[in-house]
C-alpha atoms as a PDB file:
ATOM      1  CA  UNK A   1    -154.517-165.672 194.228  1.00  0.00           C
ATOM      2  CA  UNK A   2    -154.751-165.457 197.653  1.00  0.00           C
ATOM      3  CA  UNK A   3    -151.439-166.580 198.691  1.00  0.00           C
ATOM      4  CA  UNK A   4    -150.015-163.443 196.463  1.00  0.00           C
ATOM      5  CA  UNK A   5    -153.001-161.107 198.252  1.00  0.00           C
ATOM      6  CA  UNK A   6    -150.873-162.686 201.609  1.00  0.00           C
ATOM      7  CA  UNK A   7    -147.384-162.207 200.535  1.00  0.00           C
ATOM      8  CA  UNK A   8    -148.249-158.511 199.286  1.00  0.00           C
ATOM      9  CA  UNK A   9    -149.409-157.610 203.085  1.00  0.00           C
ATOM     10  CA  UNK A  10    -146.435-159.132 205.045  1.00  0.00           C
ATOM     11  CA  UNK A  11    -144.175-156.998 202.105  1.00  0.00           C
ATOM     12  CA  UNK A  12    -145.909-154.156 202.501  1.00  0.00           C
ATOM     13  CA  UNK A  13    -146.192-154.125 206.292  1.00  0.00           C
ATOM     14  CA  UNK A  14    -141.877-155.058 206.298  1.00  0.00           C
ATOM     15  CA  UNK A  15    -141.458-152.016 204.311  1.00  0.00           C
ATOM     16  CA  UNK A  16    -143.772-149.856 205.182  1.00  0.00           C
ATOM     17  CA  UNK A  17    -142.470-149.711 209.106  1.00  0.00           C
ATOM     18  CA  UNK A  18    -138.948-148.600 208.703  1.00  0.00           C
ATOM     19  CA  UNK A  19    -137.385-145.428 210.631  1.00  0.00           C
ATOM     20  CA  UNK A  20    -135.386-143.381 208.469  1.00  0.00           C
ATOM     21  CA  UNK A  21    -132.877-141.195 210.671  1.00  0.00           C
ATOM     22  CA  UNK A  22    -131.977-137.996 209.080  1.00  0.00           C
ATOM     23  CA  UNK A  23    -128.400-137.113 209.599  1.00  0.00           C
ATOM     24  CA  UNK A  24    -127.159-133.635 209.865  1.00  0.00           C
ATOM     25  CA  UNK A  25    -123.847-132.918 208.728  1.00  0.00           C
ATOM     26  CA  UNK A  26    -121.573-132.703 212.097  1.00  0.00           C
ATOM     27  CA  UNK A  27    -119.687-129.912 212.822  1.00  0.00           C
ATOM     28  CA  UNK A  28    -120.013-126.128 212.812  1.00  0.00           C
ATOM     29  CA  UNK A  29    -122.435-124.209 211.598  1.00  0.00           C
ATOM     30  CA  UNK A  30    -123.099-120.217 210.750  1.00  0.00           C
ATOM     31  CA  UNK A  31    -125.921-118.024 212.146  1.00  0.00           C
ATOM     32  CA  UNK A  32    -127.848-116.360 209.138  1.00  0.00           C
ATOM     33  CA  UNK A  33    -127.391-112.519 208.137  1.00  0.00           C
ATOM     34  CA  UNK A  34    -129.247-110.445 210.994  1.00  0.00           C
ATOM     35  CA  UNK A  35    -131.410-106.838 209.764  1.00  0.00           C
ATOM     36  CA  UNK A  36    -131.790-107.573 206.029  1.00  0.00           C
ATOM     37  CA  UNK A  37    -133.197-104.489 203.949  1.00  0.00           C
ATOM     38  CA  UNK A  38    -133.677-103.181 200.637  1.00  0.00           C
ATOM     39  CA  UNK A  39    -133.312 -99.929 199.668  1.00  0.00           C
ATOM     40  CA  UNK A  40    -134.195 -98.550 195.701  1.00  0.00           C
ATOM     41  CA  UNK A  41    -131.637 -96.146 194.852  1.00  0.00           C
ATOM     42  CA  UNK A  42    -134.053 -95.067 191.311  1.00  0.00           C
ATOM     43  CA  UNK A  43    -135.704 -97.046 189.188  1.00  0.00           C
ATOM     44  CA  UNK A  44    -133.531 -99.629 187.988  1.00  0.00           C
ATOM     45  CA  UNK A  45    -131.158-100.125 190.850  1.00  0.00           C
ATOM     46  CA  UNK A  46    -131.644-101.472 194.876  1.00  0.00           C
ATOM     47  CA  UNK A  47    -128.882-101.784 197.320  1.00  0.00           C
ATOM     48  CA  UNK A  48    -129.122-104.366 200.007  1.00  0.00           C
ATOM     49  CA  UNK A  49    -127.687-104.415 203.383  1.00  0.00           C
ATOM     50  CA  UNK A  50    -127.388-106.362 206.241  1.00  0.00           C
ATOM     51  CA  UNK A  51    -125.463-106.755 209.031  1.00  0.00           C
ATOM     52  CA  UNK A  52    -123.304-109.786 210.128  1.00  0.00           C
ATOM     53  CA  UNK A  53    -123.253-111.528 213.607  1.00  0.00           C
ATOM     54  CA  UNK A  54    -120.477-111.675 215.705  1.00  0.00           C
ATOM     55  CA  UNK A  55    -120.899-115.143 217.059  1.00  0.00           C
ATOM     56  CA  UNK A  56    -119.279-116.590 214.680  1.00  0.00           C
ATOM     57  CA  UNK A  57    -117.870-119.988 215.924  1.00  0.00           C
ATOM     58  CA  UNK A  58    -113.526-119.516 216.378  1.00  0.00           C
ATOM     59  CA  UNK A  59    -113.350-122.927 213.949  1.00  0.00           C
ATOM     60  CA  UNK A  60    -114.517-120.857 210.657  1.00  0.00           C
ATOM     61  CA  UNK A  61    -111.724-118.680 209.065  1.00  0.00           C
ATOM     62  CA  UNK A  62    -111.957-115.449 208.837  1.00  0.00           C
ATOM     63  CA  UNK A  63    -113.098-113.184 207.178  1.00  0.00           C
ATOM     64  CA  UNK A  64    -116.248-114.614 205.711  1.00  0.00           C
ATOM     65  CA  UNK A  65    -117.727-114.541 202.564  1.00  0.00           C
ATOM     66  CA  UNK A  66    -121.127-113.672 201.322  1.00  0.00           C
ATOM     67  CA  UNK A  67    -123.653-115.374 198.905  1.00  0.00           C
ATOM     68  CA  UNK A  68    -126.687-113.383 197.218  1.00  0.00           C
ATOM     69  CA  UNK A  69    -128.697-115.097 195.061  1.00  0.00           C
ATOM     70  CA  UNK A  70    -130.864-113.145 192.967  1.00  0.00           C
ATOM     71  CA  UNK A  71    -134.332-114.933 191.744  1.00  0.00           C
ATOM     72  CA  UNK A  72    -137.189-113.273 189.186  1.00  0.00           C
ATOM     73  CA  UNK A  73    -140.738-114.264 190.463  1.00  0.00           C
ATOM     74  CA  UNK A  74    -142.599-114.619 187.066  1.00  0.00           C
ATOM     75  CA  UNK A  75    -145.801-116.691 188.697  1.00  0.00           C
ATOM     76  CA  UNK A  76    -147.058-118.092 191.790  1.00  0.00           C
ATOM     77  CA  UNK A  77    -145.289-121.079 189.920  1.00  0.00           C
ATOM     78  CA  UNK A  78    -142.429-120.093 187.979  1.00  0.00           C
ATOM     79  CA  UNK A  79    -139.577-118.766 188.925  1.00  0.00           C
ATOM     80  CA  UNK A  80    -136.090-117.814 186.705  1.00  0.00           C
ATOM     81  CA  UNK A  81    -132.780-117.961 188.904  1.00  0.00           C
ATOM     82  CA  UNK A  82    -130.732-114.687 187.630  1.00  0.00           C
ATOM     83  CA  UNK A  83    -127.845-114.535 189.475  1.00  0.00           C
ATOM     84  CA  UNK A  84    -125.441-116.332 192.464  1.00  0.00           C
ATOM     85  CA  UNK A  85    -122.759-114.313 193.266  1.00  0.00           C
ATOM     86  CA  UNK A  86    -120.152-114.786 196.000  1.00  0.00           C
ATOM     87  CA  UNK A  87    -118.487-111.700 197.606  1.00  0.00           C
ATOM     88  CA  UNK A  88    -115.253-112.086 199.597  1.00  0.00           C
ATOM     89  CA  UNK A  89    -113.993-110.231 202.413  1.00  0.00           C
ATOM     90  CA  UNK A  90    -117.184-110.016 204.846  1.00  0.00           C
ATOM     91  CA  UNK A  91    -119.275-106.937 202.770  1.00  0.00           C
ATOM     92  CA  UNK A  92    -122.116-105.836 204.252  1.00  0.00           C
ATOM     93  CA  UNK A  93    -123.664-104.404 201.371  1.00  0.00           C
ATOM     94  CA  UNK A  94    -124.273-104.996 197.704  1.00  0.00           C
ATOM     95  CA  UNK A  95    -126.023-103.142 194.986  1.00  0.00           C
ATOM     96  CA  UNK A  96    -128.025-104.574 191.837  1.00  0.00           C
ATOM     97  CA  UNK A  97    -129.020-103.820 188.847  1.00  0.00           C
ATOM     98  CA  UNK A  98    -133.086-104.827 187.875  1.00  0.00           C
ATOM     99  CA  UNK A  99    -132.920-106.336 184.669  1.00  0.00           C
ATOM    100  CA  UNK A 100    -136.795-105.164 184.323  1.00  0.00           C
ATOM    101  CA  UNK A 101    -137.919-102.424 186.942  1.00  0.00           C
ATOM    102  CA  UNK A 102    -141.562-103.702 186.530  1.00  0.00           C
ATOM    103  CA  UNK A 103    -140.673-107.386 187.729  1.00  0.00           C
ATOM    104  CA  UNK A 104    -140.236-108.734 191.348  1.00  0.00           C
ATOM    105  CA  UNK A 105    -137.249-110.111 192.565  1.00  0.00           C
ATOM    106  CA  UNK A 106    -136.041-111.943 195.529  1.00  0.00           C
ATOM    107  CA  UNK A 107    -132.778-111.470 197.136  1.00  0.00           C
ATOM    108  CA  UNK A 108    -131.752-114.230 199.430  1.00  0.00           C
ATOM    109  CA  UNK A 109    -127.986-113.673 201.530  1.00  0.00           C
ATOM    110  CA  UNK A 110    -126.542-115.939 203.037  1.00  0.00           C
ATOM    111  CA  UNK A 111    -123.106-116.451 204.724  1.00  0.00           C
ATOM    112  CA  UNK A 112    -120.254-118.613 203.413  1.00  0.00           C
ATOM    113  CA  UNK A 113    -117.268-120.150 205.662  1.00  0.00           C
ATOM    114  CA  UNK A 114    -114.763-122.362 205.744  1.00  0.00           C
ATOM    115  CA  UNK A 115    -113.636-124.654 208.416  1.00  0.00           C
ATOM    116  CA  UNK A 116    -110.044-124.330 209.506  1.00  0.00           C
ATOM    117  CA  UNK A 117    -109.955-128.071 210.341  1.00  0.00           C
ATOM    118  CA  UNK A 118    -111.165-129.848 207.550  1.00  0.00           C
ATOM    119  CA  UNK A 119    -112.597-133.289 207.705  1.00  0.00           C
ATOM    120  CA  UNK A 120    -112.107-136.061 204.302  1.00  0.00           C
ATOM    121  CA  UNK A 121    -115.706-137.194 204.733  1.00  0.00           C
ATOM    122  CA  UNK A 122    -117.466-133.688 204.872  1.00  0.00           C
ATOM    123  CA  UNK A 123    -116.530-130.616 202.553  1.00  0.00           C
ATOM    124  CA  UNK A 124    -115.061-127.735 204.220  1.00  0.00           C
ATOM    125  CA  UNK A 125    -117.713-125.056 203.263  1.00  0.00           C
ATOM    126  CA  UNK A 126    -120.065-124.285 205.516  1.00  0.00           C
ATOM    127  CA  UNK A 127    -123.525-122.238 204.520  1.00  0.00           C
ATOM    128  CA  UNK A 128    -125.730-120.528 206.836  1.00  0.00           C
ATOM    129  CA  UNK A 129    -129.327-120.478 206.428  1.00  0.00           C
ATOM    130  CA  UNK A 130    -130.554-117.492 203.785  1.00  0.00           C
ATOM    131  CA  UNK A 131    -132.595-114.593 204.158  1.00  0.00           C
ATOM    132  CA  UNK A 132    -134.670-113.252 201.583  1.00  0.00           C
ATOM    133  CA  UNK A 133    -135.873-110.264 200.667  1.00  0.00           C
ATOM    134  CA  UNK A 134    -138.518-109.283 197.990  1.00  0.00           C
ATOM    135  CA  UNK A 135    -138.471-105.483 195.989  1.00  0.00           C
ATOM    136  CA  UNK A 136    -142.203-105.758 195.599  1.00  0.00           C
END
């Protein structure tokens, strides 16, 4: 019994003491919308805006494109994914319809590009970190 008791340490001690490198993908990457805000239009209906930066790296192609992701906070612990749309053509604005006035949302933005060179190990979309805003 003790031989096992021995042979568990020196395993656990092996495995325990590796260094796992995280590795980023290389490459390009986008700067996040800048000045996100809501604005309710009436009841039922906010327009968000936001504005995007203009150092963009020269190895994304132009013009970019624009992900909002639209997400229904039901609980501190639950929440319902609605929508993902992607709007071409740079926009700076977008309006939405609340499925349920009373509810909270969150709105997160984010900007969408594609490399002009593209590599056969990596995909050629690049995402820039999201911003979120809430209506509540």
């Amino acid at each position: 019994m003790k031989k096992i008791w021995i042979v568990f340490a020196v395993l656990l001690c092996c495995g325990a003491c590796r260094k796992a490198d995280i590795a980023d993908k290389p490459g390009v990457s986008l700067p996040p919308v800048t000045n996100l805000a809501l604005t309710a239009k009436d009841a039922g209906h906010v327009t968000l805006s936001w504005q995007i930066p203009t150092a963009i790296p020269t190895e994304i192609q132009q013009p970019l494109s624009v992900s909002v992701e639209v997400t229904q906070i039901v609980s501190a612990m639950k929440t319902i994914s609605l929508s993902t749309e992607l709007l071409p053509g740079a926009p700076v604005t977008y309006e939405y319809t609340l499925p349920d006035a009373a509810a909270t949302y969150h709105f997160t933005v984010k900007l969408v590009g594609n490399t002009k060179k593209v590599d056969v190990n990596y995909s050629g979309t690049v995402y820039s970190p999201g911003e979120t805003v809430a209506n509540k």
